[in-house]
C-alpha atoms as a PDB file:
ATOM      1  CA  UNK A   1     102.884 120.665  74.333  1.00  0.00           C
ATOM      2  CA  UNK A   2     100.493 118.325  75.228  1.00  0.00           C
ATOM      3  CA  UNK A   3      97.939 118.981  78.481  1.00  0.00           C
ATOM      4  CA  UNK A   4      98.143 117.268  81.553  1.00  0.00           C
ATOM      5  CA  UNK A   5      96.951 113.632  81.788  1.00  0.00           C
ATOM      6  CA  UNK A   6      93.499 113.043  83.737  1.00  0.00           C
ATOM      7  CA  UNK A   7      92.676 110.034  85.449  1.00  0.00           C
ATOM      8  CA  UNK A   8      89.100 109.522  86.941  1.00  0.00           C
ATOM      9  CA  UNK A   9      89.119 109.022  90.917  1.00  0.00           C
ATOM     10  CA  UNK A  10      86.402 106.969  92.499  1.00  0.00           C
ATOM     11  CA  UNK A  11      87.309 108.171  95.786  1.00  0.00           C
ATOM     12  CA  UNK A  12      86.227 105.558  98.316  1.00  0.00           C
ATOM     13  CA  UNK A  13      88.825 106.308 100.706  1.00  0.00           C
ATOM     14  CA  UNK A  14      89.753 109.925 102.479  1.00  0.00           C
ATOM     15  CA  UNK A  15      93.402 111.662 102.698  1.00  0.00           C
ATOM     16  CA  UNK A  16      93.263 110.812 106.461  1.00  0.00           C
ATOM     17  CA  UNK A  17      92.827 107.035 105.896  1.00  0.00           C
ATOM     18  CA  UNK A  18      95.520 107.007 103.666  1.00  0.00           C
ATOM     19  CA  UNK A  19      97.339 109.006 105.724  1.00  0.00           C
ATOM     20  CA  UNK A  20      96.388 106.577 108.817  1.00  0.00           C
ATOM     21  CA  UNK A  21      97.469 103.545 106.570  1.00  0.00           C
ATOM     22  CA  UNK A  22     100.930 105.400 105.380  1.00  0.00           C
ATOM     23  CA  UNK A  23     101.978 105.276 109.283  1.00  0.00           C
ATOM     24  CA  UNK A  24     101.096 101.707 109.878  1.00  0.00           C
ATOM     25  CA  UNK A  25     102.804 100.467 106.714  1.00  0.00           C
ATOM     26  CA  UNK A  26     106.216  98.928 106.857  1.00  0.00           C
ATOM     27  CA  UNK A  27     106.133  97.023 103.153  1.00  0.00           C
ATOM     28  CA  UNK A  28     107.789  99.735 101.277  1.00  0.00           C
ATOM     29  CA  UNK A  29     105.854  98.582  97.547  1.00  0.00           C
ATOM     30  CA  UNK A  30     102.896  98.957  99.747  1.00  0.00           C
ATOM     31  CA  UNK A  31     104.569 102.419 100.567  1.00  0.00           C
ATOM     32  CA  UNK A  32     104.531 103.998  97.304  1.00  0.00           C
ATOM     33  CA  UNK A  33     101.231 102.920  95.764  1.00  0.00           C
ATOM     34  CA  UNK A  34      99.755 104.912  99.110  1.00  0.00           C
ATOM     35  CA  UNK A  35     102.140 108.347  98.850  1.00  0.00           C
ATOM     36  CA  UNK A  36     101.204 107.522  94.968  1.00  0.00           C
ATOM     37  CA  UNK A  37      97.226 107.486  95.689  1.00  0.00           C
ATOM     38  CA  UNK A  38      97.723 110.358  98.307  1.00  0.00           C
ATOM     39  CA  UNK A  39      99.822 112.685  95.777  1.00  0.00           C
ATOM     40  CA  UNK A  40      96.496 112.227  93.219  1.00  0.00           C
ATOM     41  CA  UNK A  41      94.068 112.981  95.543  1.00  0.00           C
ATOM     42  CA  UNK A  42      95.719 116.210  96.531  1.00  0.00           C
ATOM     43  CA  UNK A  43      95.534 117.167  92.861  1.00  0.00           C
ATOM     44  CA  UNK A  44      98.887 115.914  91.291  1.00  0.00           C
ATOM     45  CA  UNK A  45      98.948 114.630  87.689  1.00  0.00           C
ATOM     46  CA  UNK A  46      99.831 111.178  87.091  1.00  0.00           C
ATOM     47  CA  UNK A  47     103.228 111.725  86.232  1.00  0.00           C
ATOM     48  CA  UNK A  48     104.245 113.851  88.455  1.00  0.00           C
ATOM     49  CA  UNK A  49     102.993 111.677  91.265  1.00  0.00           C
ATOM     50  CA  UNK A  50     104.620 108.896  90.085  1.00  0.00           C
ATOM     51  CA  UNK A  51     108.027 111.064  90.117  1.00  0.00           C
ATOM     52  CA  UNK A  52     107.749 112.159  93.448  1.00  0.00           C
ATOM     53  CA  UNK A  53     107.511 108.199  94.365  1.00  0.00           C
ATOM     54  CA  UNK A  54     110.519 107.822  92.168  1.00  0.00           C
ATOM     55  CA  UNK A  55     108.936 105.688  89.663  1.00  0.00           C
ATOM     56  CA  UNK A  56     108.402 106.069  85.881  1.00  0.00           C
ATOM     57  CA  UNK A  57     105.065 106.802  84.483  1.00  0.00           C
ATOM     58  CA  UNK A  58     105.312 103.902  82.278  1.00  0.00           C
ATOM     59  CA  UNK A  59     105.112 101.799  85.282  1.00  0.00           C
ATOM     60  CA  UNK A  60     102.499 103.303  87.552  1.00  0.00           C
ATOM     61  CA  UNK A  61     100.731 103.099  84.282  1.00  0.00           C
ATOM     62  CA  UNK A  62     101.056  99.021  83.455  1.00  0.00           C
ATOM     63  CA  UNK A  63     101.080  98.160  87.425  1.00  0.00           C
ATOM     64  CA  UNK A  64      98.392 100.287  89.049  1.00  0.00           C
ATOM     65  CA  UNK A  65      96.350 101.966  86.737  1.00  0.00           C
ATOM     66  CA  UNK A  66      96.245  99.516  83.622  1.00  0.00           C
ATOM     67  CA  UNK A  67      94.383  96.508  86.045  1.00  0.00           C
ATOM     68  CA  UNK A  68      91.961  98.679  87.339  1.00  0.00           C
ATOM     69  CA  UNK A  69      90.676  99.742  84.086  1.00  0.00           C
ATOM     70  CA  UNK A  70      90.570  96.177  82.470  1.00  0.00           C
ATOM     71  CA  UNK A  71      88.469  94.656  85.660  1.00  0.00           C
END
């Protein structure tokens, strides 16, 4: 059994902002990527964040993560 996947955070915002923007939001893409952000900075591993926002790993992988790490 492989060990849980880490990702390295450069945490520029706080829980409470994304909490703050999570409220205001009504674009529900916009939706998940935030509850996605919020479930890693409370500690959750990639994939099981990306569960919880009902989308495959695969995907949070090539849409969110994968761009950040090529810039």
């Amino acid at each position: 059994m492989a060990g849980k996947e880490q990702i390295l955070i450069d945490r520029k915002v706080t829980l409470d902002e994304i909490n703050s923007l999570i409220k205001h939001e009504n674009n529900s893409r916009v939706l998940k990527r935030l509850y996605f952000v919020k479930f890693i900075l409370l500690g959750d591993s990639v994939e099981d964040a990306s569960t919880k926002v009902g989308v495959t790993k695969n995907r949070i992988e090539n849409r969110i993560l994968l761009p950040r790490r090529l810039e």
